[in-house]
Protein backbone atom coordinates (compact mmCIF):
# COMPACT_ATOMS: atom_id res chain seq x y z
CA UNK A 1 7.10 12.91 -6.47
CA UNK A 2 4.35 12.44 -3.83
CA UNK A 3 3.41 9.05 -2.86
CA UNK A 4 -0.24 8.06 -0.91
CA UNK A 5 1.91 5.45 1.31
CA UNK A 6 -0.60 3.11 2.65
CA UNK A 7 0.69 0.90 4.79
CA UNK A 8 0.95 -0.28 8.93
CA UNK A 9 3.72 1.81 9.54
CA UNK A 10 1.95 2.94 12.95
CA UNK A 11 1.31 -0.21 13.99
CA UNK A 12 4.95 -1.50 12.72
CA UNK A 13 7.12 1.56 14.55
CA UNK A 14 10.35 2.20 13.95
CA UNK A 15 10.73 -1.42 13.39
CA UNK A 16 8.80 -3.02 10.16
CA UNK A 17 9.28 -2.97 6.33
CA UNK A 18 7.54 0.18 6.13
CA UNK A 19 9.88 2.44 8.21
CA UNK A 20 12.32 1.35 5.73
CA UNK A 21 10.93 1.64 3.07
CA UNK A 22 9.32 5.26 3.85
CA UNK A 23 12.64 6.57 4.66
CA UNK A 24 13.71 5.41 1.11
CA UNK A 25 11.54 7.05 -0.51
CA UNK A 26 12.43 10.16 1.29
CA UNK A 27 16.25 9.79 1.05
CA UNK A 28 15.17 9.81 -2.90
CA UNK A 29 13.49 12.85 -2.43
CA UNK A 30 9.87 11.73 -2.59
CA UNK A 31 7.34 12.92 -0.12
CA UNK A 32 5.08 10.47 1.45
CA UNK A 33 1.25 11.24 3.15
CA UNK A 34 1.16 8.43 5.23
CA UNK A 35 -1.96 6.15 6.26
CA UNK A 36 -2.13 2.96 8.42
CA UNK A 37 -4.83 1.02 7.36
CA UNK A 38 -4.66 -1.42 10.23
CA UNK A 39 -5.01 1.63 12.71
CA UNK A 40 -7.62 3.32 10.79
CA UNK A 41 -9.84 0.41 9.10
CA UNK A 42 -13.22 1.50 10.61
CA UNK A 43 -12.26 5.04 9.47
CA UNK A 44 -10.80 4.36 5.67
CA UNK A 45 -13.69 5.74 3.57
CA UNK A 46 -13.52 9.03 5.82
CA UNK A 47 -9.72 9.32 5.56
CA UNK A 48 -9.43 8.93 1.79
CA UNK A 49 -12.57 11.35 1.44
CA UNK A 50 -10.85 14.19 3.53
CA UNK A 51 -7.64 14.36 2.25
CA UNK A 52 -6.62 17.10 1.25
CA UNK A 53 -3.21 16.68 -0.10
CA UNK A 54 -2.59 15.85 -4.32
CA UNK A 55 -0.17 12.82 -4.70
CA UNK A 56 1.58 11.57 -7.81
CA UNK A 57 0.55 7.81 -7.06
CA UNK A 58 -0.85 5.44 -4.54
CA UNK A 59 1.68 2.63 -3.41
CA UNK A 60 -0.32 0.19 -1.05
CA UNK A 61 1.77 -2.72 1.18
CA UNK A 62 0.24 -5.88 2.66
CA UNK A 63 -3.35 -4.49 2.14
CA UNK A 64 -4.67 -7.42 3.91
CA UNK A 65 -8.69 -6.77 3.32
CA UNK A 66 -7.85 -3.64 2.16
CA UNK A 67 -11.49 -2.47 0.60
CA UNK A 68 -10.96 -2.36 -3.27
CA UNK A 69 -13.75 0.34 -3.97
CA UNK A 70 -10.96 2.55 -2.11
CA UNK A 71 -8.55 1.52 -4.39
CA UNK A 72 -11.05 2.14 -7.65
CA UNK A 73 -12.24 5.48 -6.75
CA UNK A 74 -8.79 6.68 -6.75
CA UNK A 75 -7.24 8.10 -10.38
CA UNK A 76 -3.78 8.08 -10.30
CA UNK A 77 -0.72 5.34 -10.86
CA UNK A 78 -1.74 2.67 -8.13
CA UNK A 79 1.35 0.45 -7.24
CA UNK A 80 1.02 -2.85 -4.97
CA UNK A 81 3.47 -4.54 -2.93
CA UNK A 82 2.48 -8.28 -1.66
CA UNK A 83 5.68 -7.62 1.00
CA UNK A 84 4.26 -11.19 2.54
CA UNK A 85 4.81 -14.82 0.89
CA UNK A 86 2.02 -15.08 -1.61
CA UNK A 87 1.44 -18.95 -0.38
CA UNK A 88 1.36 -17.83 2.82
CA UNK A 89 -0.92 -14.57 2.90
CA UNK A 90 -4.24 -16.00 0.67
CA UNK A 91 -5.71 -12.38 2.17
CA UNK A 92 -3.75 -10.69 -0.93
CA UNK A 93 -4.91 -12.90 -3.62
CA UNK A 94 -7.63 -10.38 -4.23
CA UNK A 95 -5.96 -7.49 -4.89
CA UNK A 96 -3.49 -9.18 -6.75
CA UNK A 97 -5.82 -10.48 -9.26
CA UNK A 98 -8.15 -7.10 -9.50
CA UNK A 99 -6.23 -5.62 -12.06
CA UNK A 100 -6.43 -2.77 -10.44
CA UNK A 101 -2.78 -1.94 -10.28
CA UNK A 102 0.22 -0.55 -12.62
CA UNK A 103 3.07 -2.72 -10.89
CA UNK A 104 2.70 -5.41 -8.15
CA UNK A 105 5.78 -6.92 -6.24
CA UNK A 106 6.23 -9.64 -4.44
CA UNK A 107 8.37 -11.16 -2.14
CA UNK A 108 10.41 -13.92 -4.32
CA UNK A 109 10.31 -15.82 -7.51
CA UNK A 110 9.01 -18.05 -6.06
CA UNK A 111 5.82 -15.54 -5.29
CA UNK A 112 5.71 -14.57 -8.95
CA UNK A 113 5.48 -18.04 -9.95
CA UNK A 114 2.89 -18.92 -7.44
């Protein structure tokens, strides 16, 4: 499986969530194509529009004002993970209620209540 990993593993180095998480997914044998949104935000439209690689689904983390036309003009299994505390992070509350996405995850039970 291929996964669009879109993330701030850039600006998070060797040190966040997504360095984790990315090596996860590759000890599972899943390749990842990479993207840092925070790095790249006055770029994103560009990016998305030249890639070149195929991916089996798009799996988006944090996403704070992550542009949602982005996330609609893409046609495969989109997967969201709201890695900060929902009552915390009100940037997310967007794309959590687009409807937009297969499977969202969250940080607690308390975040799925919320």
């Amino acid at each position: 499986m291929k996964i669009f990993y879109i993330n701030v593993i850039e600006q998070n180095a060797g040190w966040g969530a997504e360095y984790f998480v990315n090596k996860g997914f590759l000890a599972n044998n899943c390749s990842t194509i990479l993207l840092d949104y925070r790095k790249n935000r006055y770029r994103l439209a560009k990016n998305f529009m030249s890639l070149k690689e195929d991916f089996d689904v798009l799996f988006l983390q944090r996403g704070d004002y992550f542009p949602i036309p982005l996330l609609k003009a893409v046609n495969k299994p989109r997967f969201f993970w709201a890695s900060e505390l929902v009552s915390r992070c009100k940037d997310q509350d967007r794309l959590l209620s687009s409807g937009l996405f297969e499977h969202i995850f969250v940080h607690s039970i308390e975040c799925k209540k919320f």
